[in-house]
PDB file of N, CA and C in Angstrom:
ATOM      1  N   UNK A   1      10.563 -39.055  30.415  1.00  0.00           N
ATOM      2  CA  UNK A   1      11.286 -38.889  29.181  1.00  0.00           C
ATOM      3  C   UNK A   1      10.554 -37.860  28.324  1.00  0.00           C
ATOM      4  N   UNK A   2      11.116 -37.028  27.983  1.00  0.00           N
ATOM      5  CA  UNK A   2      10.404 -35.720  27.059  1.00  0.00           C
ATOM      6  C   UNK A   2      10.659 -36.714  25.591  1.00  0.00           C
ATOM      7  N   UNK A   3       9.278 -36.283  24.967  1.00  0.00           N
ATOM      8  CA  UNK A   3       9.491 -36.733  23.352  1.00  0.00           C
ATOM      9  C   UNK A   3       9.475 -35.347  22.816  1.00  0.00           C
ATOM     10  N   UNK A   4      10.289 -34.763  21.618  1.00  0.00           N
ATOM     11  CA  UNK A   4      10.395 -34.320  20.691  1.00  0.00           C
ATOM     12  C   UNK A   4       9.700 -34.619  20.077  1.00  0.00           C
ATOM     13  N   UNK A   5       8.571 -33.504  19.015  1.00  0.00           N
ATOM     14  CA  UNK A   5       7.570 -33.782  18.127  1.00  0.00           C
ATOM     15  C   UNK A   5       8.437 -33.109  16.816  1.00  0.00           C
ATOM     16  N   UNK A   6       9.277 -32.473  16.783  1.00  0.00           N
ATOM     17  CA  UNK A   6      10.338 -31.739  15.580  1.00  0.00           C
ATOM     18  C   UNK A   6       9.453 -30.869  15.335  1.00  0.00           C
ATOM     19  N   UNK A   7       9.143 -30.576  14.102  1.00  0.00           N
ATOM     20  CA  UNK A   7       8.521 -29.411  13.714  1.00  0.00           C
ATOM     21  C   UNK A   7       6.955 -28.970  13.348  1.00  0.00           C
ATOM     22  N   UNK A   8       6.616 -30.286  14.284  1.00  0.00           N
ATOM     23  CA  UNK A   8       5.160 -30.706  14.256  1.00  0.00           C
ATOM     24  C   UNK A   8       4.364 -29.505  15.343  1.00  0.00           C
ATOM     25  N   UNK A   9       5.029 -29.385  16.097  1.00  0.00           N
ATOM     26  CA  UNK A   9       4.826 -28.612  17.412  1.00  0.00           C
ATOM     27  C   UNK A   9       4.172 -27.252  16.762  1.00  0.00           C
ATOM     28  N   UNK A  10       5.393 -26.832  15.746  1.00  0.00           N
ATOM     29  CA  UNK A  10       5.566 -25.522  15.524  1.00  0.00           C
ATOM     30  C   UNK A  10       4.524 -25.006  13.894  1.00  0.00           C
ATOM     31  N   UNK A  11       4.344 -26.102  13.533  1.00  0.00           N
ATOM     32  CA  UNK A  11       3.286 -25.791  12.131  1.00  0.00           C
ATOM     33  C   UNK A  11       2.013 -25.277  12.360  1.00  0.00           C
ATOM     34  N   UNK A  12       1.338 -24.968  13.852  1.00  0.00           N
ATOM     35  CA  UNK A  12       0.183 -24.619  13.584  1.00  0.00           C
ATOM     36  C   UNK A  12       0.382 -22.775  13.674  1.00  0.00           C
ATOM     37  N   UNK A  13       1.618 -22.762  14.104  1.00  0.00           N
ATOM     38  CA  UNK A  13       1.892 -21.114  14.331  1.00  0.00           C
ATOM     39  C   UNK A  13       2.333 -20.902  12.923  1.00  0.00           C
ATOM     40  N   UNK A  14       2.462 -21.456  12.166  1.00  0.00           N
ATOM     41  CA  UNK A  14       2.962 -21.169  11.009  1.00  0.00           C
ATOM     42  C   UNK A  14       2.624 -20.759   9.605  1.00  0.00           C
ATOM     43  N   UNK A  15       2.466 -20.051   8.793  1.00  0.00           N
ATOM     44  CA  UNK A  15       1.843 -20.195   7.643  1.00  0.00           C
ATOM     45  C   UNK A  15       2.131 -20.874   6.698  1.00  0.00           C
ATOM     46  N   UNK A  16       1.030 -21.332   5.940  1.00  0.00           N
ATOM     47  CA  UNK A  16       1.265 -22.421   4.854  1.00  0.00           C
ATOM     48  C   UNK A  16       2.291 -22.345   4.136  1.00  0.00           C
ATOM     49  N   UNK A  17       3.075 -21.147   3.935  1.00  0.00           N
ATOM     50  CA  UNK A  17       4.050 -20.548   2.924  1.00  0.00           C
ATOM     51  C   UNK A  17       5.244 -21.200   3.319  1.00  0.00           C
ATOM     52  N   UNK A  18       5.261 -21.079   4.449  1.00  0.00           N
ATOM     53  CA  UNK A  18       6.455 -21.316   5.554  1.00  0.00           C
ATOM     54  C   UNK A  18       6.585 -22.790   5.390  1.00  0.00           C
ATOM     55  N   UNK A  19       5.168 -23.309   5.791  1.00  0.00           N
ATOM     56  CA  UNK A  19       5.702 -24.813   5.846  1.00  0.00           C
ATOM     57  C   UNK A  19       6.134 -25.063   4.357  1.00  0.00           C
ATOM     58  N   UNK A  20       5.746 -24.886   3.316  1.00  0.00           N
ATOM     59  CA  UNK A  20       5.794 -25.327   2.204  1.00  0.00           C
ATOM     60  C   UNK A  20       7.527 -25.222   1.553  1.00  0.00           C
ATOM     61  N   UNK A  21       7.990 -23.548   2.072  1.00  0.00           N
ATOM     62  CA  UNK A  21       9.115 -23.666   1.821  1.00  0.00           C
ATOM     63  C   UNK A  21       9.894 -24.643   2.820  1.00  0.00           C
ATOM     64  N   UNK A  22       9.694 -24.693   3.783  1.00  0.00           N
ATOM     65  CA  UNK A  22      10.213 -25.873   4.579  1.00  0.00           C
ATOM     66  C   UNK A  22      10.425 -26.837   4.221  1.00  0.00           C
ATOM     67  N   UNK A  23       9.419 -27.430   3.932  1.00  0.00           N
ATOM     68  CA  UNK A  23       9.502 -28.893   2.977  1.00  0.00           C
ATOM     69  C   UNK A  23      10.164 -29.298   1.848  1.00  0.00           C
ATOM     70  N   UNK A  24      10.456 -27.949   1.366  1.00  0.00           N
ATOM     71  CA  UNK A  24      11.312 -27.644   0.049  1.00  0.00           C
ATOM     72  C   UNK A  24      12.670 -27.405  -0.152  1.00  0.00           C
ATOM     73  N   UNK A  25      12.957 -26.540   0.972  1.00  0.00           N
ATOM     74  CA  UNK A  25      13.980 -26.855   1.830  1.00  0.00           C
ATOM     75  C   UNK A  25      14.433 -28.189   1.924  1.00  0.00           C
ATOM     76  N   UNK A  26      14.151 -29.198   2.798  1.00  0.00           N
ATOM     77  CA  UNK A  26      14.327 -29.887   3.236  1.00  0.00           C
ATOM     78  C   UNK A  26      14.876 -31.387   2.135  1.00  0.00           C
ATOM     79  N   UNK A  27      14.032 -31.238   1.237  1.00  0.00           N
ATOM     80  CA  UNK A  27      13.364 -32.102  -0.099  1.00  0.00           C
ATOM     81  C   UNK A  27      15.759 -31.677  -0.689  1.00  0.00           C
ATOM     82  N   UNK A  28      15.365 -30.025  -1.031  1.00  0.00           N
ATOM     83  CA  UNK A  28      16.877 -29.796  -1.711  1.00  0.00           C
ATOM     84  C   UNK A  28      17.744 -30.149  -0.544  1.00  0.00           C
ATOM     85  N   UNK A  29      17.815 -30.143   0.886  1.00  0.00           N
ATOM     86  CA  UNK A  29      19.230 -30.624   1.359  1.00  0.00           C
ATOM     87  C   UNK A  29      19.387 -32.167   0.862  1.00  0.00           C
ATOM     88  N   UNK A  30      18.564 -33.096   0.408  1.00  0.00           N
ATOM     89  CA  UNK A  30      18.378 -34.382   0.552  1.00  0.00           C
ATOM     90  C   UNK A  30      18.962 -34.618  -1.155  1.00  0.00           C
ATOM     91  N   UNK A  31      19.000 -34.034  -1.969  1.00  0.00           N
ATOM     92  CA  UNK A  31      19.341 -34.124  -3.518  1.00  0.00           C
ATOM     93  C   UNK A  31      20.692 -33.938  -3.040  1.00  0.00           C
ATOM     94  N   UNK A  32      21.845 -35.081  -4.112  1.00  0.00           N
ATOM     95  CA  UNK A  32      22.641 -34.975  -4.313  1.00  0.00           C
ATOM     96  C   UNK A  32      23.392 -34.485  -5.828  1.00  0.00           C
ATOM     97  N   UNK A  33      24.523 -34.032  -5.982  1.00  0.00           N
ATOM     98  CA  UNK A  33      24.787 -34.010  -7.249  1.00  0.00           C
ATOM     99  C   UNK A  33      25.565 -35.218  -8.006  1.00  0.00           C
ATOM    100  N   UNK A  34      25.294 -35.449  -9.610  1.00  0.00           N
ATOM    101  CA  UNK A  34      25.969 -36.390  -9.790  1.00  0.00           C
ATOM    102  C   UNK A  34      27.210 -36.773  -9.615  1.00  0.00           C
ATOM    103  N   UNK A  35      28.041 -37.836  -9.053  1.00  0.00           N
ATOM    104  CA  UNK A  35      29.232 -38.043  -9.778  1.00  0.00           C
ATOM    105  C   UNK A  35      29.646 -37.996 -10.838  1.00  0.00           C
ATOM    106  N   UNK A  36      30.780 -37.957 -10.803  1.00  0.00           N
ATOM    107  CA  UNK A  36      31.419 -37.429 -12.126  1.00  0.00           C
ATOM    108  C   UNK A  36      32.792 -39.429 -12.437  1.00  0.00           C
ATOM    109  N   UNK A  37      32.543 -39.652 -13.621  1.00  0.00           N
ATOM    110  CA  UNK A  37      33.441 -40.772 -13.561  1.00  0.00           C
ATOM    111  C   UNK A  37      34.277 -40.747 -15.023  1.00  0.00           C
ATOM    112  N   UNK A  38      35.077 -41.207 -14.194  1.00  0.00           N
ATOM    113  CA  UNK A  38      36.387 -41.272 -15.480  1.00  0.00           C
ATOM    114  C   UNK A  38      36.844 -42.250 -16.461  1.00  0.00           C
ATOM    115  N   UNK A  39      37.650 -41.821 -17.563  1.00  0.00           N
ATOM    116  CA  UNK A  39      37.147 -43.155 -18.899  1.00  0.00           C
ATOM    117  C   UNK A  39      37.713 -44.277 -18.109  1.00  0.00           C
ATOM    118  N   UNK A  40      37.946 -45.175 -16.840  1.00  0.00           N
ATOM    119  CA  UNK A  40      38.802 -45.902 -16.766  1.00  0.00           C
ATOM    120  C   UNK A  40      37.526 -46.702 -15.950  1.00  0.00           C
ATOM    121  N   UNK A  41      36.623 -46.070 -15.499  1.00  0.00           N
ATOM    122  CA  UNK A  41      35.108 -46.775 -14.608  1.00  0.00           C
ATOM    123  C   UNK A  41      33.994 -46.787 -15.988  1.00  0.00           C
ATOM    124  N   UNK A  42      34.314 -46.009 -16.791  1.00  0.00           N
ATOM    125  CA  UNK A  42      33.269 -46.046 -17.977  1.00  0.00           C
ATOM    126  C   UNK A  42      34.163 -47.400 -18.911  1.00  0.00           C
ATOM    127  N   UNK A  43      35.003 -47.528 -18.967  1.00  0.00           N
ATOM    128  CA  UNK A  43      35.516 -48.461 -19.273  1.00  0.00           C
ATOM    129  C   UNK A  43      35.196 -49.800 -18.819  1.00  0.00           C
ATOM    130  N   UNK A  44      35.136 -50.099 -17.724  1.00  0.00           N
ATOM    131  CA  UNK A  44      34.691 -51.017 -17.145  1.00  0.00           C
ATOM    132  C   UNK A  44      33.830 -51.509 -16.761  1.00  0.00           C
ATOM    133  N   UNK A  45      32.788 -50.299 -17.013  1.00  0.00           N
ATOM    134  CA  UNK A  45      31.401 -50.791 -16.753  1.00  0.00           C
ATOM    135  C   UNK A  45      30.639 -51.136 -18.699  1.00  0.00           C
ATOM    136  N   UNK A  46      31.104 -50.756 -19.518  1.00  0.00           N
ATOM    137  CA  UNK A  46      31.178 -51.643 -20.814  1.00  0.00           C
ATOM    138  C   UNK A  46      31.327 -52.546 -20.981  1.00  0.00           C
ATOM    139  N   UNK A  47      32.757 -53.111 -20.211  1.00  0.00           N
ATOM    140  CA  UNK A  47      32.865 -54.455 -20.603  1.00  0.00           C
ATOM    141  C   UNK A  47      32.193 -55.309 -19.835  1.00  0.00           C
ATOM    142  N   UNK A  48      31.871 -55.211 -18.453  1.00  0.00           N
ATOM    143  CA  UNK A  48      30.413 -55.695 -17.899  1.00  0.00           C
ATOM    144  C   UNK A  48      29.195 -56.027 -19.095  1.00  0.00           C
ATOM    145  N   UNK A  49      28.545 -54.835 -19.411  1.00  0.00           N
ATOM    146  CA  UNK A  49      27.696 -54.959 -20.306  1.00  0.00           C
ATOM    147  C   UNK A  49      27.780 -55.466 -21.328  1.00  0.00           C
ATOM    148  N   UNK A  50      28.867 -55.733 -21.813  1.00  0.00           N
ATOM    149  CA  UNK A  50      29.370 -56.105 -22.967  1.00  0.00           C
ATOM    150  C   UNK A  50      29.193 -57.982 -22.483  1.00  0.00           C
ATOM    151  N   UNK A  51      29.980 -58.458 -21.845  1.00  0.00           N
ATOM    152  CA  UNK A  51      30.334 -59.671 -21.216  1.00  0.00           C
ATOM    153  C   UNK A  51      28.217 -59.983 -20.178  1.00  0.00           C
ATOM    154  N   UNK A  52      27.931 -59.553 -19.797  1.00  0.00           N
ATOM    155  CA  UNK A  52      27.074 -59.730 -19.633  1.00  0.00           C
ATOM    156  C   UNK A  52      25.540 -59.943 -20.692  1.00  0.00           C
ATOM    157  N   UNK A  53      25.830 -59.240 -21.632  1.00  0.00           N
ATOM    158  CA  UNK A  53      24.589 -58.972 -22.933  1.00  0.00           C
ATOM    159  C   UNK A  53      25.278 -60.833 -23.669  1.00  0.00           C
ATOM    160  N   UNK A  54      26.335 -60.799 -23.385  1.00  0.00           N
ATOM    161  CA  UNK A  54      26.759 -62.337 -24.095  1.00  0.00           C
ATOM    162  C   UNK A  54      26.299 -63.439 -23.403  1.00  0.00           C
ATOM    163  N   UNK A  55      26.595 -63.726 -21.900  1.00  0.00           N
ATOM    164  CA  UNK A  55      26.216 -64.873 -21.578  1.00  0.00           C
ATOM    165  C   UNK A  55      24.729 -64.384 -20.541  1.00  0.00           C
ATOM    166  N   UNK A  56      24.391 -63.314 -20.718  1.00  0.00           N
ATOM    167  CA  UNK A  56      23.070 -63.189 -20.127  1.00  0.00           C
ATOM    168  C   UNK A  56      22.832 -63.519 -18.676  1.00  0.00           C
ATOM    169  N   UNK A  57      23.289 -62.444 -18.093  1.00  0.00           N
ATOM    170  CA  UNK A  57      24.108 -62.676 -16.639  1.00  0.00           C
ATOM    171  C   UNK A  57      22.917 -61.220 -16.378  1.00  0.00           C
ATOM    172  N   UNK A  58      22.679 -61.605 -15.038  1.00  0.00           N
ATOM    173  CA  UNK A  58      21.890 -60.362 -14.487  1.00  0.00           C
ATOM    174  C   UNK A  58      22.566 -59.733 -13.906  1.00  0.00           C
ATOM    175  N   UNK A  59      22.235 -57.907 -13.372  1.00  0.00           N
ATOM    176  CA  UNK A  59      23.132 -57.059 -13.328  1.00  0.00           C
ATOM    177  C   UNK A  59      22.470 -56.159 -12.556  1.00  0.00           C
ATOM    178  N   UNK A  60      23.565 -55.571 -11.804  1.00  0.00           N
ATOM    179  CA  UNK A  60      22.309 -54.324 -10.607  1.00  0.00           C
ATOM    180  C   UNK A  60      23.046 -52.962 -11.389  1.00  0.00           C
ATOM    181  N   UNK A  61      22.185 -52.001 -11.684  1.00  0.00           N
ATOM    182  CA  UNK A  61      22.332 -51.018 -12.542  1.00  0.00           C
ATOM    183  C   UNK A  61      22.129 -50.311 -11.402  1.00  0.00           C
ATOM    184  N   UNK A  62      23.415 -49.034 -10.844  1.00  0.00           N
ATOM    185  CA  UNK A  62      23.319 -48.064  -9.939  1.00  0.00           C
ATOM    186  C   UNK A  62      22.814 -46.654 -11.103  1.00  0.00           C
ATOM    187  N   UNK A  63      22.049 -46.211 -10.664  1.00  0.00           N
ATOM    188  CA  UNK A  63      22.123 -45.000 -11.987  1.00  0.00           C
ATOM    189  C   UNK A  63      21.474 -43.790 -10.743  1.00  0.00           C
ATOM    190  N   UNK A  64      21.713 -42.163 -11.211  1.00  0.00           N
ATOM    191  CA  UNK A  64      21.583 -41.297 -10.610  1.00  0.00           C
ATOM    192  C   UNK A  64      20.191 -40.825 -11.421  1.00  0.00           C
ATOM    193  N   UNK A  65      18.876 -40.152 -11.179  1.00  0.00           N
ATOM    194  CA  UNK A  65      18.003 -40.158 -11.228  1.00  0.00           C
ATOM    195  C   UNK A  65      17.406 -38.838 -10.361  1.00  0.00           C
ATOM    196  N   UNK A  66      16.962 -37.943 -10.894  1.00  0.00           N
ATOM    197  CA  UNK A  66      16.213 -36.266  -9.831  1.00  0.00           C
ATOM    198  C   UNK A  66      17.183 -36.508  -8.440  1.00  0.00           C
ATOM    199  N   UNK A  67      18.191 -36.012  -8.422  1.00  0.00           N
ATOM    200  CA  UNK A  67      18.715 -35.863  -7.306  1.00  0.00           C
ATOM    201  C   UNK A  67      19.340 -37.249  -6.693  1.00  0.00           C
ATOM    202  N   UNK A  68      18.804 -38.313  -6.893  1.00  0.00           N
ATOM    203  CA  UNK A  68      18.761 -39.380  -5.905  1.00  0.00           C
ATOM    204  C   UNK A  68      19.544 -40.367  -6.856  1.00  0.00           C
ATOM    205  N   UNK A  69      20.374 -41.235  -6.466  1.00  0.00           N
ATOM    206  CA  UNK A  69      20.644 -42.743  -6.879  1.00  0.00           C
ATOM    207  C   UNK A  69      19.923 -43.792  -6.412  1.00  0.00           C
ATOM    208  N   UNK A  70      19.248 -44.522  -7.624  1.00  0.00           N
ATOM    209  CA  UNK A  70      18.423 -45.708  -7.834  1.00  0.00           C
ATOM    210  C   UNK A  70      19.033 -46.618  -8.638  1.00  0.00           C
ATOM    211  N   UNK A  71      18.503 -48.305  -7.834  1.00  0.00           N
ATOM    212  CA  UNK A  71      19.393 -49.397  -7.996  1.00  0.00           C
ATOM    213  C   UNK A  71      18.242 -50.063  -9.274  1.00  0.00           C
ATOM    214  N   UNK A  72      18.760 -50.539  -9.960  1.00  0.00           N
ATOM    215  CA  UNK A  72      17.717 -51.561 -10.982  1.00  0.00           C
ATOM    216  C   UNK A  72      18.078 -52.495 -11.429  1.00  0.00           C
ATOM    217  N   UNK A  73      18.091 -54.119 -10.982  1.00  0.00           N
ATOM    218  CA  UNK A  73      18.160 -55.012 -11.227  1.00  0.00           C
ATOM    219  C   UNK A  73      17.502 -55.803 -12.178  1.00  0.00           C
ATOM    220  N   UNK A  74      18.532 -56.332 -13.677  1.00  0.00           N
ATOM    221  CA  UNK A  74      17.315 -56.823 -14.674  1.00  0.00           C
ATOM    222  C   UNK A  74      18.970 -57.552 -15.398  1.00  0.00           C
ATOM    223  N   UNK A  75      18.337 -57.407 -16.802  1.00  0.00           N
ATOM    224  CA  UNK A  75      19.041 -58.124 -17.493  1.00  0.00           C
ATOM    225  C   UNK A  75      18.917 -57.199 -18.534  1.00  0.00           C
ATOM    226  N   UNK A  76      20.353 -57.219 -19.306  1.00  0.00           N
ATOM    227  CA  UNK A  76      21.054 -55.873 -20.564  1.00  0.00           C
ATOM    228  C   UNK A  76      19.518 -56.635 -21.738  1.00  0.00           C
ATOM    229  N   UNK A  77      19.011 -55.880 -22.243  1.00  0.00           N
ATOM    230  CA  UNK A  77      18.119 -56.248 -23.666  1.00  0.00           C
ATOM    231  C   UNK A  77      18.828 -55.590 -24.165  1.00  0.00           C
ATOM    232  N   UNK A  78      19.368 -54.404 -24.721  1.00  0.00           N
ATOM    233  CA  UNK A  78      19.796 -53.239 -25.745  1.00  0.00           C
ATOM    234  C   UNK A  78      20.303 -52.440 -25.329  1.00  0.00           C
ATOM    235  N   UNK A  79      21.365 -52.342 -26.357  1.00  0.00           N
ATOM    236  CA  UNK A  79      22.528 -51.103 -26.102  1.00  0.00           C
ATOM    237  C   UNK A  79      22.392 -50.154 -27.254  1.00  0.00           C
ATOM    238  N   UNK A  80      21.521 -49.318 -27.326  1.00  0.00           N
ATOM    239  CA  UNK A  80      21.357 -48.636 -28.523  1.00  0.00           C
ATOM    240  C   UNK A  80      22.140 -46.896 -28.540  1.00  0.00           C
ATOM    241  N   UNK A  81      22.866 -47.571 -29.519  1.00  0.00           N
ATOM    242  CA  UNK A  81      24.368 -46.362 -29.517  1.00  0.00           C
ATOM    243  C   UNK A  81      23.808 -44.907 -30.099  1.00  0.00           C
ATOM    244  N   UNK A  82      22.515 -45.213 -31.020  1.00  0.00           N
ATOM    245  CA  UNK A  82      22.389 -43.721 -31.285  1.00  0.00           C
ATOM    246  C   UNK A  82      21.875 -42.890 -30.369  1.00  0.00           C
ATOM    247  N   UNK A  83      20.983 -43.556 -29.404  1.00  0.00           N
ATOM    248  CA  UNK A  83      20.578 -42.847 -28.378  1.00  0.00           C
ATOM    249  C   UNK A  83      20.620 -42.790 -27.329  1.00  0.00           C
ATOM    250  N   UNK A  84      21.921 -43.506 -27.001  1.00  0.00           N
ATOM    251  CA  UNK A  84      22.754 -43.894 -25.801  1.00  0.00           C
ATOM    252  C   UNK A  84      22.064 -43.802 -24.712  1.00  0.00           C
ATOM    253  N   UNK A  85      21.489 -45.026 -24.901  1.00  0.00           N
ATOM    254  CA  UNK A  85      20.378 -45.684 -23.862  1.00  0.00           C
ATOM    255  C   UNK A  85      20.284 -47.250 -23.837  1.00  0.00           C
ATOM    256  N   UNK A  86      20.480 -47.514 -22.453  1.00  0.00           N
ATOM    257  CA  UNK A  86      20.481 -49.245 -22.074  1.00  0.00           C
ATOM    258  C   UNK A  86      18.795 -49.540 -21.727  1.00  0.00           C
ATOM    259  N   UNK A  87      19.019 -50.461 -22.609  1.00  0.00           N
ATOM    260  CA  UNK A  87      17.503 -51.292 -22.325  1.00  0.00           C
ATOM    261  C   UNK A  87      17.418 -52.335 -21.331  1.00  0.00           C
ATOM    262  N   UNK A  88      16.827 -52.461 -20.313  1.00  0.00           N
ATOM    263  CA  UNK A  88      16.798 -53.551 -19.138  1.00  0.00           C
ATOM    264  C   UNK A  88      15.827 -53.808 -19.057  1.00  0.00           C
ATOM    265  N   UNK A  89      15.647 -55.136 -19.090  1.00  0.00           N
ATOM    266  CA  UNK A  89      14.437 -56.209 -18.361  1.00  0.00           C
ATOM    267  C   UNK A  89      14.590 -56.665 -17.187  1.00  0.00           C
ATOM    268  N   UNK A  90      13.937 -55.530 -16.100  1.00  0.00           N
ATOM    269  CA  UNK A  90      13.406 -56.245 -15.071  1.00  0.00           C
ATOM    270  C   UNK A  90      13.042 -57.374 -14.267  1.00  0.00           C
ATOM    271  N   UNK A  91      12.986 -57.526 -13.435  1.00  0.00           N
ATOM    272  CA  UNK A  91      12.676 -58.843 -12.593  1.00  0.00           C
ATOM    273  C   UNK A  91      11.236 -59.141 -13.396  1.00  0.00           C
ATOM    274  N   UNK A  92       9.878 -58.371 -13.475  1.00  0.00           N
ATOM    275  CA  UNK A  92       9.020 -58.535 -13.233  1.00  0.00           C
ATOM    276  C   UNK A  92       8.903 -58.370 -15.261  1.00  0.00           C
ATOM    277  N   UNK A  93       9.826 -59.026 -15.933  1.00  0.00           N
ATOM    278  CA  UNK A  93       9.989 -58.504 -17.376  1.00  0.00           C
ATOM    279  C   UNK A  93       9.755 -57.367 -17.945  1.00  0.00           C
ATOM    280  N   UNK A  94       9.529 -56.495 -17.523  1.00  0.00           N
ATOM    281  CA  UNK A  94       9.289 -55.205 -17.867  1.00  0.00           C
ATOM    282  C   UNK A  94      10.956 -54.374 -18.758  1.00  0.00           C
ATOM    283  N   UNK A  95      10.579 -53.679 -20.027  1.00  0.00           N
ATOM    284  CA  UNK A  95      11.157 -53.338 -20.271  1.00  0.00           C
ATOM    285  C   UNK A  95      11.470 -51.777 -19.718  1.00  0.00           C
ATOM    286  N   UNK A  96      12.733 -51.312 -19.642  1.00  0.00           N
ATOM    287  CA  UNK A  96      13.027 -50.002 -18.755  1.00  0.00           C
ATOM    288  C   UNK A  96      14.363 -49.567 -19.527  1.00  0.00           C
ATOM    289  N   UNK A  97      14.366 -48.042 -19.669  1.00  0.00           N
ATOM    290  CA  UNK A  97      15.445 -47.452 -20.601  1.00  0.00           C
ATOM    291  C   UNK A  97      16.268 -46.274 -18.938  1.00  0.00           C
ATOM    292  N   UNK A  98      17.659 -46.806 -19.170  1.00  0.00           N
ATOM    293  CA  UNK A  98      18.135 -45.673 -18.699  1.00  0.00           C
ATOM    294  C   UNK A  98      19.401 -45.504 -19.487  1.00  0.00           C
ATOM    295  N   UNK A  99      19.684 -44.023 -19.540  1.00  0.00           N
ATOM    296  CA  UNK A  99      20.642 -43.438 -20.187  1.00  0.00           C
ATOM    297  C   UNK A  99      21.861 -43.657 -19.601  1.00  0.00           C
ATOM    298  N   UNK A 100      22.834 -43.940 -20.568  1.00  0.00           N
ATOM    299  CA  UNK A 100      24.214 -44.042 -20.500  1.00  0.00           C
ATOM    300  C   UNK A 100      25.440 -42.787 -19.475  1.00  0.00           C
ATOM    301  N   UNK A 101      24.521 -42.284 -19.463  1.00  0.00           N
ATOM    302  CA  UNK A 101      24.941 -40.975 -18.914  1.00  0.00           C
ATOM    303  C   UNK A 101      24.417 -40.584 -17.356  1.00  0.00           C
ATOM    304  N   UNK A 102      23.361 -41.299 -17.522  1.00  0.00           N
ATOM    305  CA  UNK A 102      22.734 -41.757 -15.835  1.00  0.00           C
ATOM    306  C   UNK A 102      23.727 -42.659 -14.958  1.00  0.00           C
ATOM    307  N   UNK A 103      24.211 -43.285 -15.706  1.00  0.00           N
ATOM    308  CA  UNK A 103      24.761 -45.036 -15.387  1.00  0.00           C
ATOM    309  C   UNK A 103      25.855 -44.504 -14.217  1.00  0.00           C
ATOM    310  N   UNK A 104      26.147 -44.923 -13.014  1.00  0.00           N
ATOM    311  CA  UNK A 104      26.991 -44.280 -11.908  1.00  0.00           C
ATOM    312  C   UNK A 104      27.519 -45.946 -11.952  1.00  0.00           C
ATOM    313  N   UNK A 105      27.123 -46.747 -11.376  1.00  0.00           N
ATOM    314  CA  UNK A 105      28.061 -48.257 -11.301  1.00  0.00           C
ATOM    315  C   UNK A 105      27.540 -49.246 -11.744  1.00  0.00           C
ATOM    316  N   UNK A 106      27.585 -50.498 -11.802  1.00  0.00           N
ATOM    317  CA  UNK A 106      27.514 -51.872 -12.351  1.00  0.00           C
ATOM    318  C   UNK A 106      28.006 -52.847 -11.565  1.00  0.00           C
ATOM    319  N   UNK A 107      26.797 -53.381 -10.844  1.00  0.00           N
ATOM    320  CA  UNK A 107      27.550 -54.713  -9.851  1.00  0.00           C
ATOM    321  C   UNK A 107      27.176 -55.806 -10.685  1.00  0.00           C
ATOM    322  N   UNK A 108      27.889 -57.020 -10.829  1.00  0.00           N
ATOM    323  CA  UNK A 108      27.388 -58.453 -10.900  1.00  0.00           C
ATOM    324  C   UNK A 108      26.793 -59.016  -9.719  1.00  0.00           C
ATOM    325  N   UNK A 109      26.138 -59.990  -9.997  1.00  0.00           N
ATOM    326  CA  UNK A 109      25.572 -60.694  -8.661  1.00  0.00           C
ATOM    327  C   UNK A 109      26.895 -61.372  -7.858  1.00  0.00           C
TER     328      UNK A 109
END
């Protein structure tokens, strides 16, 4: 059985420049761009928060983040409208701010 080493093989012929853009390369095919959502999912993910900040219901926060979507599971602390930013407490109580504008979905448990 031949193993494939990928591009391990080929880095010692290579200059540092090369690999580096490589990696960089590689790093941007892997970034996505944000979705884009419409008042009818922004709608609904309010009244989540809304209905959740009341009876204190935990919540998995999908939010988009440098390229990537990251999940954060906590509980709504603050909805602060001037700087349209949700405050979440963590599993581990930790307080954590992500922007309203980050926010991609909203699961309940």
């Amino acid at each position: 059985m031949i193993r494939d080493r990928g591009n391990i093989k080929w880095t010692s012929m290579m200059l540092p420049e090369h690999v580096k853009e490589l990696r960089d390369w590689k790093a941007e095919e892997r970034r996505k761009s944000k979705p884009m959502l419409d008042e009818q999912k922004m709608e609904e993910m309010n009244e989540i928060i809304c209905e959740a900040m009341e009876f204190h219901h935990p919540l998995y926060f999908h939010y988009f983040e440098k390229g990537e979507t990251k999940i954060l599971y906590g509980y709504v602390h603050y909805l602060d409208q001037l700087s349209k930013e949700l405050r979440i407490l963590d599993k581990d109580e930790r307080k954590r701010k992500v922007a309203l504008s980050d926010l991609i979905h909203i699961e309940t448990e």
